[in-house]
Structures are given as C-alpha cells and as structure tokens.
C-alpha atoms as a PDB file:
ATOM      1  CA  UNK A   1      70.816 -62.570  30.625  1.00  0.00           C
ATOM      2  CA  UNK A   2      69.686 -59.589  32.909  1.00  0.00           C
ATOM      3  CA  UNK A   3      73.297 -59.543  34.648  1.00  0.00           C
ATOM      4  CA  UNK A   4      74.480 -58.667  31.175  1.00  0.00           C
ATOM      5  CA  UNK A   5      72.021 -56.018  30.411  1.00  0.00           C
ATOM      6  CA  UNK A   6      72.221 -54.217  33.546  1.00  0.00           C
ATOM      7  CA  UNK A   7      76.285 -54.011  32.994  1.00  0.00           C
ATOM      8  CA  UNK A   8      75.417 -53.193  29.452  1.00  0.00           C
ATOM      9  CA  UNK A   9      72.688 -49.782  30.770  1.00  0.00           C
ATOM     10  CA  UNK A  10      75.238 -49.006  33.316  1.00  0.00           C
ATOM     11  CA  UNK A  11      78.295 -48.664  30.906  1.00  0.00           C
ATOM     12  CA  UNK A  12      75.917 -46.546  28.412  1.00  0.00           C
ATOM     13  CA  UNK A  13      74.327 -44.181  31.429  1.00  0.00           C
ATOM     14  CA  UNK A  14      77.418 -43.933  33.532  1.00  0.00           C
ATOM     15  CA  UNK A  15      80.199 -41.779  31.468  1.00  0.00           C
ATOM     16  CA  UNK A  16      82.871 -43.227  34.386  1.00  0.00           C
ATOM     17  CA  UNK A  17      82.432 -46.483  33.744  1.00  0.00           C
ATOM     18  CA  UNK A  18      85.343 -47.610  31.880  1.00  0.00           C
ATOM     19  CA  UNK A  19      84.589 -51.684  31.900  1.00  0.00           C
ATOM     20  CA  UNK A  20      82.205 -53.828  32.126  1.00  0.00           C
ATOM     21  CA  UNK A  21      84.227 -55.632  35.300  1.00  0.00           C
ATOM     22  CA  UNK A  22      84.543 -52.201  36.625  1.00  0.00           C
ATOM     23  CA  UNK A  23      81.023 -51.808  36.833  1.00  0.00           C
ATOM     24  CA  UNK A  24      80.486 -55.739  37.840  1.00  0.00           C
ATOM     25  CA  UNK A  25      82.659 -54.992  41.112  1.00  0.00           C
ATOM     26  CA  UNK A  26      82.106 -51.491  41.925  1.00  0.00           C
ATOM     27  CA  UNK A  27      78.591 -50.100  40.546  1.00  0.00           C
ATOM     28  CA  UNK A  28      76.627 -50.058  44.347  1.00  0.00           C
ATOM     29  CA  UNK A  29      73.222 -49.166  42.140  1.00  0.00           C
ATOM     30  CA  UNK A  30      73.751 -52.371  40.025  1.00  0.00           C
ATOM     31  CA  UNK A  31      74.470 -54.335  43.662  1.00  0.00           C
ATOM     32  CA  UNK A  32      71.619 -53.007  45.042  1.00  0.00           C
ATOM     33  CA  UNK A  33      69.613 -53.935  41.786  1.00  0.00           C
ATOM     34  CA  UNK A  34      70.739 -57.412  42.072  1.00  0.00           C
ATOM     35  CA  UNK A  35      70.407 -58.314  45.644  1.00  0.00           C
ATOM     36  CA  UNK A  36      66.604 -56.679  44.970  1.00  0.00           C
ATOM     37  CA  UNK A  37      65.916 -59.298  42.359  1.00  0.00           C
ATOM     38  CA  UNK A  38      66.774 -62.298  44.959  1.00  0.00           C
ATOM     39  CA  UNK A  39      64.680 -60.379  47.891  1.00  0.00           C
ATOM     40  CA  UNK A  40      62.110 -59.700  45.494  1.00  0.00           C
ATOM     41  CA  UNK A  41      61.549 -63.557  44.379  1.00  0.00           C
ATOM     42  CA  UNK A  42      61.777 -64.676  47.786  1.00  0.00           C
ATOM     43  CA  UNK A  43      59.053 -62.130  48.290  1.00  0.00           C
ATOM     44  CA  UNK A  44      56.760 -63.511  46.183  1.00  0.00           C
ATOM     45  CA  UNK A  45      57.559 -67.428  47.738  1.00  0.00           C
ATOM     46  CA  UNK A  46      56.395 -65.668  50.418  1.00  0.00           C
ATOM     47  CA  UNK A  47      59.501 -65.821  52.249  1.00  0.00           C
ATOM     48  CA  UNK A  48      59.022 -62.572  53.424  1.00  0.00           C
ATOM     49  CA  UNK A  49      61.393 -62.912  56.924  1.00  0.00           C
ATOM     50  CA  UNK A  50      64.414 -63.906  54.527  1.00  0.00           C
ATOM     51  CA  UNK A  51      63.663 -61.123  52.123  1.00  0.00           C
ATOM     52  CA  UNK A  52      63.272 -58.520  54.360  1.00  0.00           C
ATOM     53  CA  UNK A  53      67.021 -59.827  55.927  1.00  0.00           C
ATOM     54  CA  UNK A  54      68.112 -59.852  52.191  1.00  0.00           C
ATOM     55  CA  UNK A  55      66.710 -56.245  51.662  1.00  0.00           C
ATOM     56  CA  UNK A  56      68.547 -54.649  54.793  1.00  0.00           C
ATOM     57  CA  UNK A  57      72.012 -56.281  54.489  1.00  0.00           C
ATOM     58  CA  UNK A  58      71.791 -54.590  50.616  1.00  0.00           C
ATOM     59  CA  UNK A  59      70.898 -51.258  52.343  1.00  0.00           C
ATOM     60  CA  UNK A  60      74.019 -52.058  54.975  1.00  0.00           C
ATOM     61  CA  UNK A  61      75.872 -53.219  52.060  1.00  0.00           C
ATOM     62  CA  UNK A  62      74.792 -49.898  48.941  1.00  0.00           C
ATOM     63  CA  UNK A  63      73.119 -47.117  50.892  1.00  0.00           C
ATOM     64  CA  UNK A  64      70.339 -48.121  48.697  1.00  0.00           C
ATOM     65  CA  UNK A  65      66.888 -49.476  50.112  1.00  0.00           C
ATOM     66  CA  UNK A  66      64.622 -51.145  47.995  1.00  0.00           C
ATOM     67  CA  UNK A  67      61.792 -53.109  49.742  1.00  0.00           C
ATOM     68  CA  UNK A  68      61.581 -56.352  48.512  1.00  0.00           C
ATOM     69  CA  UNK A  69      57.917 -56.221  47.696  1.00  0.00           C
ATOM     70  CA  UNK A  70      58.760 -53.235  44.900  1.00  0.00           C
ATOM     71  CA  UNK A  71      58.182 -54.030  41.280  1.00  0.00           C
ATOM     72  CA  UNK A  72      61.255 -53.517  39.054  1.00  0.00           C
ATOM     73  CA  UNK A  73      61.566 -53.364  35.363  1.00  0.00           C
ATOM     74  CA  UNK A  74      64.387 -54.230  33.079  1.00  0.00           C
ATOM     75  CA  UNK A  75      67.078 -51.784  32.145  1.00  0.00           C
ATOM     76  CA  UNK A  76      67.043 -49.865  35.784  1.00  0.00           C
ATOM     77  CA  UNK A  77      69.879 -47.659  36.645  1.00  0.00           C
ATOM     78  CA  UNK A  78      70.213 -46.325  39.367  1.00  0.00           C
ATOM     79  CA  UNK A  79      73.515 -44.104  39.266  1.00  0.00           C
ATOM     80  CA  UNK A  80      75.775 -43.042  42.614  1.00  0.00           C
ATOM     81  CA  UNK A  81      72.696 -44.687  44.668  1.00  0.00           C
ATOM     82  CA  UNK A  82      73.157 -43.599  48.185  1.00  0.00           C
ATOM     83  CA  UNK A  83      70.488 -42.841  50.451  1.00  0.00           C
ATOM     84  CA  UNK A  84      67.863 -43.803  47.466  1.00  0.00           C
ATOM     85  CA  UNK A  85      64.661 -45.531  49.066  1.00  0.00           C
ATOM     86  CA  UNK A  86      62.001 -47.659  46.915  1.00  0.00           C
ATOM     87  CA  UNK A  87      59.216 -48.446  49.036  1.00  0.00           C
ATOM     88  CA  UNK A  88      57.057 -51.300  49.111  1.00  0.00           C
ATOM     89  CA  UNK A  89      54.063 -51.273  46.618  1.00  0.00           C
ATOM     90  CA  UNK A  90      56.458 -49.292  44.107  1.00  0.00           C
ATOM     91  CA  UNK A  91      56.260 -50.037  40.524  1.00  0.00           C
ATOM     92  CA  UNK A  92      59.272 -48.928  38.056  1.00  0.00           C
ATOM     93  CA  UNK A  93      58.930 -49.995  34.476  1.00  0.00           C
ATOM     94  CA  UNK A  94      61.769 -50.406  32.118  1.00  0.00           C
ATOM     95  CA  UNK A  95      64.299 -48.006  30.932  1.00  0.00           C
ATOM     96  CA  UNK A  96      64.351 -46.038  34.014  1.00  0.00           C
ATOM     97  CA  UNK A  97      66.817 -44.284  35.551  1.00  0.00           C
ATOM     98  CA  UNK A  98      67.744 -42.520  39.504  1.00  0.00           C
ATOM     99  CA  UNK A  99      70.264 -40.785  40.868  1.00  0.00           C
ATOM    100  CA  UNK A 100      70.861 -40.513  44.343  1.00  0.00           C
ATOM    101  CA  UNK A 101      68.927 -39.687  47.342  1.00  0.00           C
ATOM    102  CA  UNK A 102      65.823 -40.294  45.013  1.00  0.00           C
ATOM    103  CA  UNK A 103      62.837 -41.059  47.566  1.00  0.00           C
ATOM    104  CA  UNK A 104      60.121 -43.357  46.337  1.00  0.00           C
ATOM    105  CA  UNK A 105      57.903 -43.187  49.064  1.00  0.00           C
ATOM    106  CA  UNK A 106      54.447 -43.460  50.859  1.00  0.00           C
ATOM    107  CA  UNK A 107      51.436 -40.930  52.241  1.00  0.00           C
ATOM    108  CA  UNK A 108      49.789 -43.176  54.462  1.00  0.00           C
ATOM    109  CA  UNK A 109      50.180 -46.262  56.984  1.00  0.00           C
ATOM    110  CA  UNK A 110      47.422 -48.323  55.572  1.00  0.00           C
ATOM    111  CA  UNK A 111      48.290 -51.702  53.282  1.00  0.00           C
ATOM    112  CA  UNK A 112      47.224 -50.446  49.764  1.00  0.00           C
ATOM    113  CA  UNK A 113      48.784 -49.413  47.074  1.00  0.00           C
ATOM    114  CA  UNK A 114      51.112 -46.051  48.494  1.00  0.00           C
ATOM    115  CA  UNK A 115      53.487 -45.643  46.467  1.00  0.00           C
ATOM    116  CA  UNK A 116      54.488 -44.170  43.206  1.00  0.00           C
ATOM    117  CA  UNK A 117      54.142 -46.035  39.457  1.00  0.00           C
ATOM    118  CA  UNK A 118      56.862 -44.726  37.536  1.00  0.00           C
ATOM    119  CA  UNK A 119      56.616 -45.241  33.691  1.00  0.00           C
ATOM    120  CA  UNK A 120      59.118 -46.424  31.125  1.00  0.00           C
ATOM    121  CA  UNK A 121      62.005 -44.032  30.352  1.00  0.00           C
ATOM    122  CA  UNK A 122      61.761 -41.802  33.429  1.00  0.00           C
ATOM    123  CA  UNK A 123      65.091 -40.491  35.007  1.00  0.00           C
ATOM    124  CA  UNK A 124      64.576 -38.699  38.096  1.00  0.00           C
ATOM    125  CA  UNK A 125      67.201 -36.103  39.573  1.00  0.00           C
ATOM    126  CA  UNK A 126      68.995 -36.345  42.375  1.00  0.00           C
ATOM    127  CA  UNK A 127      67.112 -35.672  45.763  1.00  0.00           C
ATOM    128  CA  UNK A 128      63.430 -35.466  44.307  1.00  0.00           C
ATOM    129  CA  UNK A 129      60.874 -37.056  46.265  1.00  0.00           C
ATOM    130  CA  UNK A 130      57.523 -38.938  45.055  1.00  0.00           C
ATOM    131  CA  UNK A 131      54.773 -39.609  47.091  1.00  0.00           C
ATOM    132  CA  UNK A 132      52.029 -41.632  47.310  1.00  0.00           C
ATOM    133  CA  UNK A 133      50.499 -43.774  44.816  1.00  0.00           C
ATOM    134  CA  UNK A 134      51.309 -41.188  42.066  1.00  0.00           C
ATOM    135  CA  UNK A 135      52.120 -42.229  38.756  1.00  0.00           C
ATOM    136  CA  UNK A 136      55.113 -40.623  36.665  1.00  0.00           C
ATOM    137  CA  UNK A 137      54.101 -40.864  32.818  1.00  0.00           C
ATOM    138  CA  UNK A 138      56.363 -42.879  30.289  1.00  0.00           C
ATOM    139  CA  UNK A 139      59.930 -40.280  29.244  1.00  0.00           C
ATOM    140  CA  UNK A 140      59.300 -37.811  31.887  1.00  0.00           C
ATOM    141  CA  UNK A 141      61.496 -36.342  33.881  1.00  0.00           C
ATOM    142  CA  UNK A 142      61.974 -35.525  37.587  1.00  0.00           C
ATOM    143  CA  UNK A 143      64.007 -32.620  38.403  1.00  0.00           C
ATOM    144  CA  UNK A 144      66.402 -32.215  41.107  1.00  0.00           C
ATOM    145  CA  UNK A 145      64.587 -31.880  44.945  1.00  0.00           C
ATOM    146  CA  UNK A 146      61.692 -31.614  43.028  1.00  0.00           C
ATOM    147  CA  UNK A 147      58.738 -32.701  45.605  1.00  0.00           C
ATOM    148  CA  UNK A 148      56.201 -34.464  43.855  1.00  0.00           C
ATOM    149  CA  UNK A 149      52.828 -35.110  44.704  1.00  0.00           C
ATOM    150  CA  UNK A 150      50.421 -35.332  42.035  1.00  0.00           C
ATOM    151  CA  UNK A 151      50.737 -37.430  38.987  1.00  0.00           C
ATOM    152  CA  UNK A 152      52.909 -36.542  36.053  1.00  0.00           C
ATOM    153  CA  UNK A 153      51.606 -36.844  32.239  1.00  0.00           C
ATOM    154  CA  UNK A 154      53.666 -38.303  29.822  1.00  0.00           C
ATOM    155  CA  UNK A 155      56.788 -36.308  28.154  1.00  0.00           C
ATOM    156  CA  UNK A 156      56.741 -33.771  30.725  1.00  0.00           C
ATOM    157  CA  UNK A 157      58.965 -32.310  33.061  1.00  0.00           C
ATOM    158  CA  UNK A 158      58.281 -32.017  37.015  1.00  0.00           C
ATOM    159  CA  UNK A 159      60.494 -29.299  39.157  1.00  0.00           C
ATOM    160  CA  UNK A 160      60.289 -27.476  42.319  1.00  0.00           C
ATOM    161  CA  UNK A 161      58.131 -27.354  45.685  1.00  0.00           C
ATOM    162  CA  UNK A 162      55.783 -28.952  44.949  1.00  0.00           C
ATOM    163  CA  UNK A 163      56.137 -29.737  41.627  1.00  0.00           C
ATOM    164  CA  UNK A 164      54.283 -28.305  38.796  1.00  0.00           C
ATOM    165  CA  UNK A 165      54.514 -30.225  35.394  1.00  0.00           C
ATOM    166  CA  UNK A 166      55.035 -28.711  31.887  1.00  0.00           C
ATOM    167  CA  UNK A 167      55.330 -30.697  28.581  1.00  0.00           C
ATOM    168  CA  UNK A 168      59.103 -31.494  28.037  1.00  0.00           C
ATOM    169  CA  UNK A 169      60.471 -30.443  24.549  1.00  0.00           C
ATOM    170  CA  UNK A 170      62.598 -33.104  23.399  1.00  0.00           C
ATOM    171  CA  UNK A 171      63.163 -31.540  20.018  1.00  0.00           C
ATOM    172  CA  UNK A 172      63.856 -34.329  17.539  1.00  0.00           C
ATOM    173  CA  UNK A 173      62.865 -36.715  20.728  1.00  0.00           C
ATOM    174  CA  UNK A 174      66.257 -38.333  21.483  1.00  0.00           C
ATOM    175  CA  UNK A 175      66.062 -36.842  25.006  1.00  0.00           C
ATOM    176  CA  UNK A 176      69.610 -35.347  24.702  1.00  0.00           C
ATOM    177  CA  UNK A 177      70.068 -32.034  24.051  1.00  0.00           C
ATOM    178  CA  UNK A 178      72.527 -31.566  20.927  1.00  0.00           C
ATOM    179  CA  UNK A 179      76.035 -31.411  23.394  1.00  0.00           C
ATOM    180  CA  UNK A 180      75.206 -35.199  24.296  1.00  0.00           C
ATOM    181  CA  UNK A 181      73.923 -33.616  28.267  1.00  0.00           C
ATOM    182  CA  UNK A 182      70.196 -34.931  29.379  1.00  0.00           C
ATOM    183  CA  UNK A 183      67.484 -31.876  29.214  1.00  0.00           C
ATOM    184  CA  UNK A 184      68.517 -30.186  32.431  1.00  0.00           C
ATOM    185  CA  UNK A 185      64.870 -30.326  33.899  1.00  0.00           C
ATOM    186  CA  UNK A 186      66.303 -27.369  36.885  1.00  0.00           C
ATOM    187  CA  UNK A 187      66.268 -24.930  34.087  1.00  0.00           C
ATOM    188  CA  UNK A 188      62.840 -24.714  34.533  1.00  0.00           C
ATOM    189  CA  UNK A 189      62.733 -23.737  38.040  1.00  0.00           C
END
C-alpha cells in the first residue's frame, strides 16, 4: 500500500520522525505527496478544472506545489517542503528525495516537455533550482542553491552558479559517508 511506504521512506529519511502517526498527521511533504496522487489521477480523467482546485488547496494547505500533470515515482520524500514547486511536464522516478525550496521548473512558455526528468535515487539540496527539460542521472546529487541548467550524468554531483557536475565518490556506494551524514555535495563548491 503506497500510504504505508511513503510513512515507511519518511520515518527512514527524516531522523525527527519518531512514529509512524507522527509522520501520518504532521509530515506536510507526505500531505503534499498524497493530495498530488488524487490531482494527478484526476489529471489523467481529464478532469483537469478539479485537479488544478485539488493542486492549489495542497499548496494553501503544505507550501508545496506540485502541478497535477507531474509524474511521480514511488518512495518520494520530500523533507520540510515549503516553498518546493514541481512543475507540470516533471518526471521524478523512485527513490528520490527534496528538501525545501527545491524548484523544479520551466525555460519556456510553449506546451512541450519543459521541465526537468529526475532519475532514481536523486536527493536534491535545499534551494537548488532545475530548469528546463534537463535530466538529473540516476544517484546524483543536487547541491544546495545549486542552479542547474544542463543535464547531470549519473553518480555525479551538481553545485554552484550554474552548476558544473563532477563524478560523486560514493566510496563503498552506500551514499553515506562513514558518520551515517549524506555526501555533503557544498563541499565541493
């Protein structure tokens, strides 16, 4: 059941949560998460008024803004969540993870595809930006106000304005560093 799993990925990403019911009633990332799922099949009934109306009262609601028309993979955390925006022909696969202020945005106006693809197992920092139809590469990571523009490989590591990538040495390839903290992908800046 995905209401399960998402409780489950919050409690291991989120060191302060202490319960699953304090996560159920509190987590505004997993709210957000869920009222996207609802917009999101509406959505695709084409439904579009009612989704859109679903979409905003979750922004009113979390401080989080996912348009319904994004496509969102299992496992997706998105921790603190304010003022995060997922625009419309988004695409997050599983495993991934946001903090807050994360911008998933657009470079143009027109109605293609204008927004990023971000891979399995990415975590993006708090207050990076992605734009355009860019794609993130599976376990990469996204460094705080990093400004990306261009796509990232695989494994790699994006910081600063604008972001240049590097490959991102997990050492044995858990992701951790050996204290138990994510690779820190500011040190790089």
């Amino acid at each position: 059941m995905p209401l399960r799993e998402d409780i489950a990925t919050a409690r291991l990403r989120d060191p302060a949560a202490r319960s699953g019911l304090e996560v159920f009633l509190t987590s505004a990332g997993l709210h957000a998460i869920w009222w996207h799922r609802l917009a999101h099949r509406l959505w695709r009934w084409r439904l579009r008024l009612l989704a859109r109306m679903i979409a905003q009262s979750a922004r009113a609601w979390t401080g989080v803004e996912i348009h319904p028309g994004a496509r969102i993979g299992r496992r997706f955390f998105i921790d603190h969540g304010m003022g995060v925006v997922i625009g419309e022909t988004a695409e997050i696969g599983d495993d991934v993870m946001l903090y807050h202020g994360v911008t998933l945005g657009g470079r143009t106006l027109a109605k293609v595809k204008r927004h990023p693809t971000v891979e399995d197992g990415v975590l993006i920092g708090a207050n990076a930006t992605v734009l355009g139809p860019v794609t993130i590469g599976a376990r990469s990571q996204v460094g705080a106000l990093a400004l990306v523009t261009k796509d990232v490989p695989p494994d790699s590591v994006a910081t600063g304005i604008p972001a240049t990538s590097r490959p991102l040495d997990r050492g044995a390839g858990s992701g951790t560093q050996s204290d138990g903290f994510y690779i820190d992908p500011a040190i790089h800046i």
